[in-house]
C-alpha atoms as a PDB file:
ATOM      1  CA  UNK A   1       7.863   5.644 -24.534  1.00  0.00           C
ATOM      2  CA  UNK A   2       6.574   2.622 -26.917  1.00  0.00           C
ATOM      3  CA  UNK A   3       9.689   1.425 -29.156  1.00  0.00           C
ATOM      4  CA  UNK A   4      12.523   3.605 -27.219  1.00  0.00           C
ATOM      5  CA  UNK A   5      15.385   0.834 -27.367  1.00  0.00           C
ATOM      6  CA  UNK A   6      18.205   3.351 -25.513  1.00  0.00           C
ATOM      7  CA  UNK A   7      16.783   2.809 -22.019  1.00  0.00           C
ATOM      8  CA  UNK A   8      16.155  -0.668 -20.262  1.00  0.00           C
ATOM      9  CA  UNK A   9      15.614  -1.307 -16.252  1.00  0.00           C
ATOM     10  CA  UNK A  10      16.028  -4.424 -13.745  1.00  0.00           C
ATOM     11  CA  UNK A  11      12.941  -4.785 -11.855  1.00  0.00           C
ATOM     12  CA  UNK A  12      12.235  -7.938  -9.405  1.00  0.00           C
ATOM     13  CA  UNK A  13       9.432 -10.325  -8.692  1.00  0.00           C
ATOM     14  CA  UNK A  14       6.914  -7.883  -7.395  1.00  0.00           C
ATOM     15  CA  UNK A  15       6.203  -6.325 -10.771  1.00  0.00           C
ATOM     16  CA  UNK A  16       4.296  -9.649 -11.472  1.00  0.00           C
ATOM     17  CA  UNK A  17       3.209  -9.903  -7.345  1.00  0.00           C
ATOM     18  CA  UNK A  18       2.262  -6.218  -7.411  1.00  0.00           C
ATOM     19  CA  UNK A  19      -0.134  -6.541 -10.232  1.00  0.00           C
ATOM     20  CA  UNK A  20      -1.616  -9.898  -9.444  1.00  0.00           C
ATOM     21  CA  UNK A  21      -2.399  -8.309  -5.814  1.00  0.00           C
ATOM     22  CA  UNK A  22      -4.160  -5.096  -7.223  1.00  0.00           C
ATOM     23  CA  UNK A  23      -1.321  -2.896  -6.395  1.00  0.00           C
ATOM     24  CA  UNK A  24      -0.035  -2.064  -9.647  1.00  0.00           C
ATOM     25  CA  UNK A  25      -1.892  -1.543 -12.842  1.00  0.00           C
ATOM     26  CA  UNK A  26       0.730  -3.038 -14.968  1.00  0.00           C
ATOM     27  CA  UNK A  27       2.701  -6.000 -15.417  1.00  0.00           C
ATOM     28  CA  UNK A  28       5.647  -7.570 -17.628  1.00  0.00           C
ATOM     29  CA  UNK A  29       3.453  -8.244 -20.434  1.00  0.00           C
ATOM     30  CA  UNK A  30       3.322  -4.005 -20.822  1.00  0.00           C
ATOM     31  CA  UNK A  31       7.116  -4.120 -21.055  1.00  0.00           C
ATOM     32  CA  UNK A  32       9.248  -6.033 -23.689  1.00  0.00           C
ATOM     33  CA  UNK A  33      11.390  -8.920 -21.896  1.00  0.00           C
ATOM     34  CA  UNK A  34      14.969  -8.304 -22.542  1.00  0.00           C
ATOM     35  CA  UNK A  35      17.073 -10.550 -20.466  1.00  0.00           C
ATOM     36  CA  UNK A  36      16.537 -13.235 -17.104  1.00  0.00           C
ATOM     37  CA  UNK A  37      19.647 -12.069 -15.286  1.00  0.00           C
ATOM     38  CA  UNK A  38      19.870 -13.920 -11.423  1.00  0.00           C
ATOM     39  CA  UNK A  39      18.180 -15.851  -8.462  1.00  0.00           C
ATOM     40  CA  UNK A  40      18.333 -15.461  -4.740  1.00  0.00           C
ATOM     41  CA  UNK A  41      17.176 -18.546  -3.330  1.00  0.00           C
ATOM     42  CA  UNK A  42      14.375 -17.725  -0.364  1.00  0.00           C
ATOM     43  CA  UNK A  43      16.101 -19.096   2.808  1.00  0.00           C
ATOM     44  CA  UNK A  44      14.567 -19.906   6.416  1.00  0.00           C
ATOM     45  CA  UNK A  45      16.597 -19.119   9.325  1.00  0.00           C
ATOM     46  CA  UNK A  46      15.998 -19.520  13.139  1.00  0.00           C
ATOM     47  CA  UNK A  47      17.544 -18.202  16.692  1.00  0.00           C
ATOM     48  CA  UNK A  48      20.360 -20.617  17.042  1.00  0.00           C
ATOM     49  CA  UNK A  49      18.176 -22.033  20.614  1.00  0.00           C
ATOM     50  CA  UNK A  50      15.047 -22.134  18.441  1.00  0.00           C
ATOM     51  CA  UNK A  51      13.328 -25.629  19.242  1.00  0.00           C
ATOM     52  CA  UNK A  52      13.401 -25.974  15.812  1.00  0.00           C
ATOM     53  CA  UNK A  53      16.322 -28.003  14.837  1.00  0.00           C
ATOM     54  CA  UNK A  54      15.676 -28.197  10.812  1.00  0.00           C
ATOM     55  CA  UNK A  55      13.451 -28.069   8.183  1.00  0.00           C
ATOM     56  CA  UNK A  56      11.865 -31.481   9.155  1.00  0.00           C
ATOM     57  CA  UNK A  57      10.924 -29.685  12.725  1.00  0.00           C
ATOM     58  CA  UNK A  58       9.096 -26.368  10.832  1.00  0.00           C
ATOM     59  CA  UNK A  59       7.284 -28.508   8.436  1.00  0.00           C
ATOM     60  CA  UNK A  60       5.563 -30.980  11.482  1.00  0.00           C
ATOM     61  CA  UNK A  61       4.887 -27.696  13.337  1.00  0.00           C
ATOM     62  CA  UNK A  62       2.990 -26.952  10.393  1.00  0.00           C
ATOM     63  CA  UNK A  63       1.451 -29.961   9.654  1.00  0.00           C
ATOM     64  CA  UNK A  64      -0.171 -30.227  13.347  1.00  0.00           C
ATOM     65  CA  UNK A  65      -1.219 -26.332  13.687  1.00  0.00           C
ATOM     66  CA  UNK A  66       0.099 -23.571  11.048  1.00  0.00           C
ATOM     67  CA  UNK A  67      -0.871 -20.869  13.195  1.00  0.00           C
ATOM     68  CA  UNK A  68       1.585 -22.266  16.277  1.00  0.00           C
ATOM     69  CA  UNK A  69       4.386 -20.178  14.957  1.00  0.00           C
ATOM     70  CA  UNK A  70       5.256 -17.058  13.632  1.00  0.00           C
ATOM     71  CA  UNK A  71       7.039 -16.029  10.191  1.00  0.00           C
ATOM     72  CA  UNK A  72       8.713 -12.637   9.529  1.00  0.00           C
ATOM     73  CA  UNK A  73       9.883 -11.361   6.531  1.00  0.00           C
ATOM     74  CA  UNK A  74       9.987  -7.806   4.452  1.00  0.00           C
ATOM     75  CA  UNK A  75       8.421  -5.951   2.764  1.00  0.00           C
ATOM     76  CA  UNK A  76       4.975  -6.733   1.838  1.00  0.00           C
ATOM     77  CA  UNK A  77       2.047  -9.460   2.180  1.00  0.00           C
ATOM     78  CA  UNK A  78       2.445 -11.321  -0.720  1.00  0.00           C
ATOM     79  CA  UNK A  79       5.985 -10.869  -1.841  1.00  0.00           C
ATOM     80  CA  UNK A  80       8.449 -13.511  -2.860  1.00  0.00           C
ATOM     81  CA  UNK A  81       9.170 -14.704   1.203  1.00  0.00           C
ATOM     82  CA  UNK A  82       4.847 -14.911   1.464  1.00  0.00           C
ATOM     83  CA  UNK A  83       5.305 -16.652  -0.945  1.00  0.00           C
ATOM     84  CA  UNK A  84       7.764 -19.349  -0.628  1.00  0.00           C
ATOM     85  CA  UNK A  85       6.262 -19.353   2.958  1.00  0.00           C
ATOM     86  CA  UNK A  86       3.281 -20.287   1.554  1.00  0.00           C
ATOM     87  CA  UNK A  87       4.950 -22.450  -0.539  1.00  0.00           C
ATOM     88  CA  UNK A  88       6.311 -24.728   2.219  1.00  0.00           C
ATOM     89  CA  UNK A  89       3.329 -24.979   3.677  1.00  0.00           C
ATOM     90  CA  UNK A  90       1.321 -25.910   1.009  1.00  0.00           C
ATOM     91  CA  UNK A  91       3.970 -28.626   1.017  1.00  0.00           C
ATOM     92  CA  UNK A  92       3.927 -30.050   4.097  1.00  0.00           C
ATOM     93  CA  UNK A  93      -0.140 -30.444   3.649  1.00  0.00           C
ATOM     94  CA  UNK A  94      -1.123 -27.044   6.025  1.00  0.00           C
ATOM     95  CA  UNK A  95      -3.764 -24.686   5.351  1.00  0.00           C
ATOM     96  CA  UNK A  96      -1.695 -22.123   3.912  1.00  0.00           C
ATOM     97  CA  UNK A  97      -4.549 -19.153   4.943  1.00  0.00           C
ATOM     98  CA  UNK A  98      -3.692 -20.560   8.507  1.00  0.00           C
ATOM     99  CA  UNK A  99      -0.422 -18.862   8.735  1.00  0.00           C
ATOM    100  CA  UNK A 100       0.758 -16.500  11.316  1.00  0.00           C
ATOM    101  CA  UNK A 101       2.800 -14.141   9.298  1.00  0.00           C
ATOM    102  CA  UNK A 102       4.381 -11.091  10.045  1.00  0.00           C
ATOM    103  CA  UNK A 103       5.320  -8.196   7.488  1.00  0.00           C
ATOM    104  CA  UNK A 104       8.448  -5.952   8.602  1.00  0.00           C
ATOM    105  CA  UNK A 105       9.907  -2.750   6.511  1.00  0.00           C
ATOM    106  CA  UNK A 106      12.904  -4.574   5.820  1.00  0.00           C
ATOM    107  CA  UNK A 107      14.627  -7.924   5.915  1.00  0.00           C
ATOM    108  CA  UNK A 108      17.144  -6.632   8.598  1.00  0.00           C
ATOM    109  CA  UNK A 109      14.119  -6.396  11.103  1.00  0.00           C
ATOM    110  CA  UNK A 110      12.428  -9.700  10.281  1.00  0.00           C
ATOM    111  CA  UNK A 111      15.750 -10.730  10.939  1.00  0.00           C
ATOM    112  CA  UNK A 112      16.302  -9.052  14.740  1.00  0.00           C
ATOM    113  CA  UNK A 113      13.036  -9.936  15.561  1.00  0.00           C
ATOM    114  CA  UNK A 114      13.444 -13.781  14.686  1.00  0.00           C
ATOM    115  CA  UNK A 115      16.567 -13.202  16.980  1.00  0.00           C
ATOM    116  CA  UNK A 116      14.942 -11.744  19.773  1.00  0.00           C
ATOM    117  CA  UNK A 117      12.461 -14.492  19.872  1.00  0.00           C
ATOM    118  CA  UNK A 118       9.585 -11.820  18.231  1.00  0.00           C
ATOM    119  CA  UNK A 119       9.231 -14.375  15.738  1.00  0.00           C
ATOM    120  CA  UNK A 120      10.053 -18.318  15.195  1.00  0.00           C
ATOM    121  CA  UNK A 121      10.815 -18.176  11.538  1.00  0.00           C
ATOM    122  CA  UNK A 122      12.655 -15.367   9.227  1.00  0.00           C
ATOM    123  CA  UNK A 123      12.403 -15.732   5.137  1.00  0.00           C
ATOM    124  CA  UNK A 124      14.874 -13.591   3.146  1.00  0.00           C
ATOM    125  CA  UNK A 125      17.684 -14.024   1.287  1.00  0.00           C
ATOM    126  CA  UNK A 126      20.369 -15.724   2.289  1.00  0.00           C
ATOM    127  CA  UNK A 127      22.912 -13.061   2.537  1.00  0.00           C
ATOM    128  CA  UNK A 128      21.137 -11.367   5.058  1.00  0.00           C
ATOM    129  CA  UNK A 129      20.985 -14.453   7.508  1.00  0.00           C
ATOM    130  CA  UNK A 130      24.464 -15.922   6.926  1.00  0.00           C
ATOM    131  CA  UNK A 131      26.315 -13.203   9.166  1.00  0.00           C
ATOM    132  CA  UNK A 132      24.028 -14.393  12.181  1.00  0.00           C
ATOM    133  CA  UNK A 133      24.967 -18.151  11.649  1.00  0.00           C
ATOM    134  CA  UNK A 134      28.751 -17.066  11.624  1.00  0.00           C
ATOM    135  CA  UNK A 135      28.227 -15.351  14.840  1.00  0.00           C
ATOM    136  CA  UNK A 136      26.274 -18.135  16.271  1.00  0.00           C
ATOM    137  CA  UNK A 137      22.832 -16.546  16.511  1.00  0.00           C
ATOM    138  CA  UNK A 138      21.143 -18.238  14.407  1.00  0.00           C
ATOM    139  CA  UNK A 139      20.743 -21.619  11.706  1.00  0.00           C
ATOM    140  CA  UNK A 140      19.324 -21.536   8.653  1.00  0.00           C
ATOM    141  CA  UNK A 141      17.836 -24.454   8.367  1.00  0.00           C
ATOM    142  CA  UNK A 142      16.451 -24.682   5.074  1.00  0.00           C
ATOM    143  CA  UNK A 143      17.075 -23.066   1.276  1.00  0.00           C
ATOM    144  CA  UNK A 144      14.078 -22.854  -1.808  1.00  0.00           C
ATOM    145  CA  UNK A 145      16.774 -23.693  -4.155  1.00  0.00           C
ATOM    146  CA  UNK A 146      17.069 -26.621  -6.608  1.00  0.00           C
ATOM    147  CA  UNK A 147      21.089 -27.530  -5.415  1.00  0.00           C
ATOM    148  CA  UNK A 148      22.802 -26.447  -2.398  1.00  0.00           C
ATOM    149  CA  UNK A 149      24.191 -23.424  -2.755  1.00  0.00           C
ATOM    150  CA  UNK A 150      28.009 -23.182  -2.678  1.00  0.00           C
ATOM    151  CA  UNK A 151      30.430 -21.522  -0.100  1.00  0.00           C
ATOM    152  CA  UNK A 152      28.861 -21.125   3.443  1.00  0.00           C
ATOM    153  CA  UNK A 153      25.656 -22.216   2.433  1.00  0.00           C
ATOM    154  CA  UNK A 154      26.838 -25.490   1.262  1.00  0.00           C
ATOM    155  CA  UNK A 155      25.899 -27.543   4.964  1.00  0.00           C
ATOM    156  CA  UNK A 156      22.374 -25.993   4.440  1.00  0.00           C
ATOM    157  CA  UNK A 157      20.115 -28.744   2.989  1.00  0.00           C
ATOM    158  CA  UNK A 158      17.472 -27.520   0.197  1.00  0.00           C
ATOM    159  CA  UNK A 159      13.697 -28.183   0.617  1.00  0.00           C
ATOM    160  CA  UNK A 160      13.445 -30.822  -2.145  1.00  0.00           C
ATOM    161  CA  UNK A 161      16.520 -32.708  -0.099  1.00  0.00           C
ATOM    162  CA  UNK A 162      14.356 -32.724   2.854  1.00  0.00           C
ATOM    163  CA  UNK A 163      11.021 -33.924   0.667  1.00  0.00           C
ATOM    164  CA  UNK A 164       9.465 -30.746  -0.307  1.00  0.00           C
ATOM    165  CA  UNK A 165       9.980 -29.508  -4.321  1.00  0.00           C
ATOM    166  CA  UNK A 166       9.842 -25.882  -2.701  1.00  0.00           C
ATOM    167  CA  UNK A 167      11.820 -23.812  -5.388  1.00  0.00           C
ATOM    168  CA  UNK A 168      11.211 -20.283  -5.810  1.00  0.00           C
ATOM    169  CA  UNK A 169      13.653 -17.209  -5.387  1.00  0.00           C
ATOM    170  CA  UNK A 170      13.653 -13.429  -5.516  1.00  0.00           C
ATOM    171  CA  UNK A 171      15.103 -13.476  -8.934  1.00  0.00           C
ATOM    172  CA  UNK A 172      15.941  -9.775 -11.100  1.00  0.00           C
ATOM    173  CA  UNK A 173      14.919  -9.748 -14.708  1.00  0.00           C
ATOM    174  CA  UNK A 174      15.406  -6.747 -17.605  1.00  0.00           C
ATOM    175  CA  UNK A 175      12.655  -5.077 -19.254  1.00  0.00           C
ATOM    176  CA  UNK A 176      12.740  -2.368 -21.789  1.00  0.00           C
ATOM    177  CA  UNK A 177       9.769  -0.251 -23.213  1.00  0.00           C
ATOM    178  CA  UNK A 178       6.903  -1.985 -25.005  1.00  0.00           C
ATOM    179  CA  UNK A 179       7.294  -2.154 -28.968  1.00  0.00           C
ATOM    180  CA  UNK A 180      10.959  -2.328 -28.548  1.00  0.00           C
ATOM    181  CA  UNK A 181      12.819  -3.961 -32.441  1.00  0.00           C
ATOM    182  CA  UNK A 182      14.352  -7.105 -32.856  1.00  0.00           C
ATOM    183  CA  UNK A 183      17.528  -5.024 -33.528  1.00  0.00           C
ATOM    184  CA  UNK A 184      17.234  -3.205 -30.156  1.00  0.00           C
ATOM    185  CA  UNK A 185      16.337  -5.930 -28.447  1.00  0.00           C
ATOM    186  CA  UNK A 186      19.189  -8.258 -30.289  1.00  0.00           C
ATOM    187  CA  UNK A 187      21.720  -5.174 -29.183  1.00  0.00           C
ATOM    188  CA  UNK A 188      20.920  -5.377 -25.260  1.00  0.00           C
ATOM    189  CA  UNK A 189      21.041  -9.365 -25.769  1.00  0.00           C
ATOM    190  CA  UNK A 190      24.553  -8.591 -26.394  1.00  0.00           C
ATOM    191  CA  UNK A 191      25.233  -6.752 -23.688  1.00  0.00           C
ATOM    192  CA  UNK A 192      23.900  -8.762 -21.394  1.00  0.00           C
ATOM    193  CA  UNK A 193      26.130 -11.761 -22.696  1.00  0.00           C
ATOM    194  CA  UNK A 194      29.548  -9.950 -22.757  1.00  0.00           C
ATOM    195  CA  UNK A 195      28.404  -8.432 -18.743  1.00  0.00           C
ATOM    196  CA  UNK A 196      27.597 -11.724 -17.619  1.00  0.00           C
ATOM    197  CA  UNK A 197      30.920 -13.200 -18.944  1.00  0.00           C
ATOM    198  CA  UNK A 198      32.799 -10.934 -16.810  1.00  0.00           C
ATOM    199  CA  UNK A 199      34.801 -11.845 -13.764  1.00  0.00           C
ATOM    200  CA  UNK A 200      33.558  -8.690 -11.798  1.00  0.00           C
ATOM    201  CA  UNK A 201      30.179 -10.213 -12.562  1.00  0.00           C
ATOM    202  CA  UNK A 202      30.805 -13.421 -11.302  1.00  0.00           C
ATOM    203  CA  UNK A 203      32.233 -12.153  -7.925  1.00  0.00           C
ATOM    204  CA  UNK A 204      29.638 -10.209  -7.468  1.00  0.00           C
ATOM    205  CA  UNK A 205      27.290 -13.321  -7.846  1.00  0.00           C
ATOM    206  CA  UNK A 206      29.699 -14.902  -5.622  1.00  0.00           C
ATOM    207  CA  UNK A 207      29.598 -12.216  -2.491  1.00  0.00           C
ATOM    208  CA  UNK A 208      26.241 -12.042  -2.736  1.00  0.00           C
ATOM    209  CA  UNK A 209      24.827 -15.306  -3.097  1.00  0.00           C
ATOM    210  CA  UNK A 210      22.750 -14.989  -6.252  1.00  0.00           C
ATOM    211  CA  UNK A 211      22.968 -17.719  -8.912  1.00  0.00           C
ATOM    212  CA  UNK A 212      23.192 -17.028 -12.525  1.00  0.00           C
ATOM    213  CA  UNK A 213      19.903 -17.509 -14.724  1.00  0.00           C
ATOM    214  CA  UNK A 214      20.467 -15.807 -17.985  1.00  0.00           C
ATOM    215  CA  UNK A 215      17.902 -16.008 -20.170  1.00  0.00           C
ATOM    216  CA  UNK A 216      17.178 -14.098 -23.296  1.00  0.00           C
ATOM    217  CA  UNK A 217      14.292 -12.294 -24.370  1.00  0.00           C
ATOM    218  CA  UNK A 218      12.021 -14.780 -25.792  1.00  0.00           C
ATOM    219  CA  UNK A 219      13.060 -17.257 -23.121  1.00  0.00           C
ATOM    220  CA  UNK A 220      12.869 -14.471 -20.564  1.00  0.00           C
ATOM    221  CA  UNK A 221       9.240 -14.114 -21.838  1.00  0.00           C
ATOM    222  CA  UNK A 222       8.372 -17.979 -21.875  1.00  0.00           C
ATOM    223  CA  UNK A 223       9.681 -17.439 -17.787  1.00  0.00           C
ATOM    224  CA  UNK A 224       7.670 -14.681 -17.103  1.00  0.00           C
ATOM    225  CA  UNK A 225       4.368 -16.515 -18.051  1.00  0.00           C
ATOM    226  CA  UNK A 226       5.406 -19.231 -16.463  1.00  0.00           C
ATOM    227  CA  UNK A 227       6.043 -17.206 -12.885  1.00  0.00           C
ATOM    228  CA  UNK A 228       2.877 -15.381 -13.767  1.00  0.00           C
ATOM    229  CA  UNK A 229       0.356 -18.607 -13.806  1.00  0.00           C
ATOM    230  CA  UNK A 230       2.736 -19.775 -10.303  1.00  0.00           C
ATOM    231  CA  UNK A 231       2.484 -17.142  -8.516  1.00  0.00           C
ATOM    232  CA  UNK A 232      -1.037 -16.485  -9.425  1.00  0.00           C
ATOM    233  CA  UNK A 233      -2.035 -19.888  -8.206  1.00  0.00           C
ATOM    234  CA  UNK A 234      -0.203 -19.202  -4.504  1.00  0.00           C
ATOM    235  CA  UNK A 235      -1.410 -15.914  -4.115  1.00  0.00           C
ATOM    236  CA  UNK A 236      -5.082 -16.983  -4.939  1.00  0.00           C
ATOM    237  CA  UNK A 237      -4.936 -19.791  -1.869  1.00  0.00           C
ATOM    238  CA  UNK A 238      -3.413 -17.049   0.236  1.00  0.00           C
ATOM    239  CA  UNK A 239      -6.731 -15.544  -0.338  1.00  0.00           C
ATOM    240  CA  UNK A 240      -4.592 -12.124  -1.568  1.00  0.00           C
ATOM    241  CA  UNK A 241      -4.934 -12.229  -5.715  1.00  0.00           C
ATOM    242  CA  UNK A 242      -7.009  -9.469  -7.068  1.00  0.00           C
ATOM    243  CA  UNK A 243     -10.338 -10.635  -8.815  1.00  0.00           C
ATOM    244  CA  UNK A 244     -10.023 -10.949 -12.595  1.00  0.00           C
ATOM    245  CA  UNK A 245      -6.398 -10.008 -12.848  1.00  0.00           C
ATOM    246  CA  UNK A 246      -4.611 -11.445 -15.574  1.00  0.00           C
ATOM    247  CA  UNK A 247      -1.013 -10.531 -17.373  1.00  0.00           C
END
């Protein structure tokens, strides 16, 4: 309901991917923006006998012929890991409509089948790769984040060390109903500050690999649009963006 300050929700990426794909009628410009809340950097993991040694190796593979390897990731054309897919190759000067991509119900799969040699390349978060490099079975070669991330991702190189300013993450953001006040919005702002400040919070960025991006509502806004017109632009090459769709 317009202007109903008691309720808010987290949503991800795909309510903007969703909408500029023709999947969803609405978008974050039907919400009000309340808070930016955390990132998890897109990384790109191979089986650990992969011929692919690092990110240098994907990104000639791609340059000569996009379509001579494989990509899986979850859960839908288009999402964040299309995306940052795309990304890279866009990067590396490959026609990004060339790639060989292929969509699984969940990251855990794309994962077992780039370990069973199904695929060459898997694209998730981090977190769901790192207990396969551990054991051995596979190397993430490559993270879409703008520093190394710390802990046992720190010996993985990010694509802008390796040439490439690929940066682009499955991030969470807040939204409340459209219309909300400046007082309900200023009252969730303030929440969101004293949560964020708190250690539980910060271990639980810790475990699971996500970085802090707090933003508040106006700013949150001002990111939005600016993901929007991104993601818009990728999407469009990919040859998936819905005709006249617009935030």
């Amino acid at each position: 309901m317009a202007g109903e300050g008691r309720y808010v929700s987290v949503i991800p990426v795909t309510l903007l991917t969703n909408h500029i794909t023709g999947k969803n009628s609405f978008t974050y410009t039907d919400f009000t923006p309340v808070a930016q809340l955390y990132s998890e950097y897109i990384s790109f993991a191979v089986a650990a006998d992969s011929p692919l040694k690092d990110g240098r190796d994907l990104v000639a593979r791609l340059r000569k012929d996009p379509a001579s390897m494989s990509f899986g990731f979850a859960s839908s054309a288009g999402n964040q890991n299309h995306i940052t897919i795309a990304m890279v190759a866009k990067a590396a000067g490959a026609n990004v409509k060339g790639l060989k991509t292929v969509v699984f119900g969940s990251g855990g799969q794309a994962v077992t089948a780039m370990l069973g040699s199904h695929v060459d390349v898997a694209s998730s978060g981090a977190s769901g790769q790192l207990a396969h490099q551990k054991a051995g079975r596979a190397r993430i070669i490559a993270v879409a984040a703008p520093q190394r991330l710390p802990g046992p991702m720190a010996s993985v190189p990010t694509w802008k060390e390796l040439g490439h300013d690929v940066i682009f993450s499955s991030w969470r953001s807040m939204i409340g109903p459209k219309g909300m006040t400046q007082d309900q919005v200023a009252y969730w702002d303030a929440v969101v500050r004293k949560m964020i400040a708190t250690e539980d919070w910060k271990k639980d960025l810790e475990r699971n690999l996500w970085v802090s991006n707090y933003l508040n509502s106006a700013d949150s806004r001002k990111f939005l649009d600016t993901q929007y017109a991104e993601i818009r632009s990728i999407l469009t090459e990919l040859g998936l963006a819905a005709a006249r769709t617009q935030p």
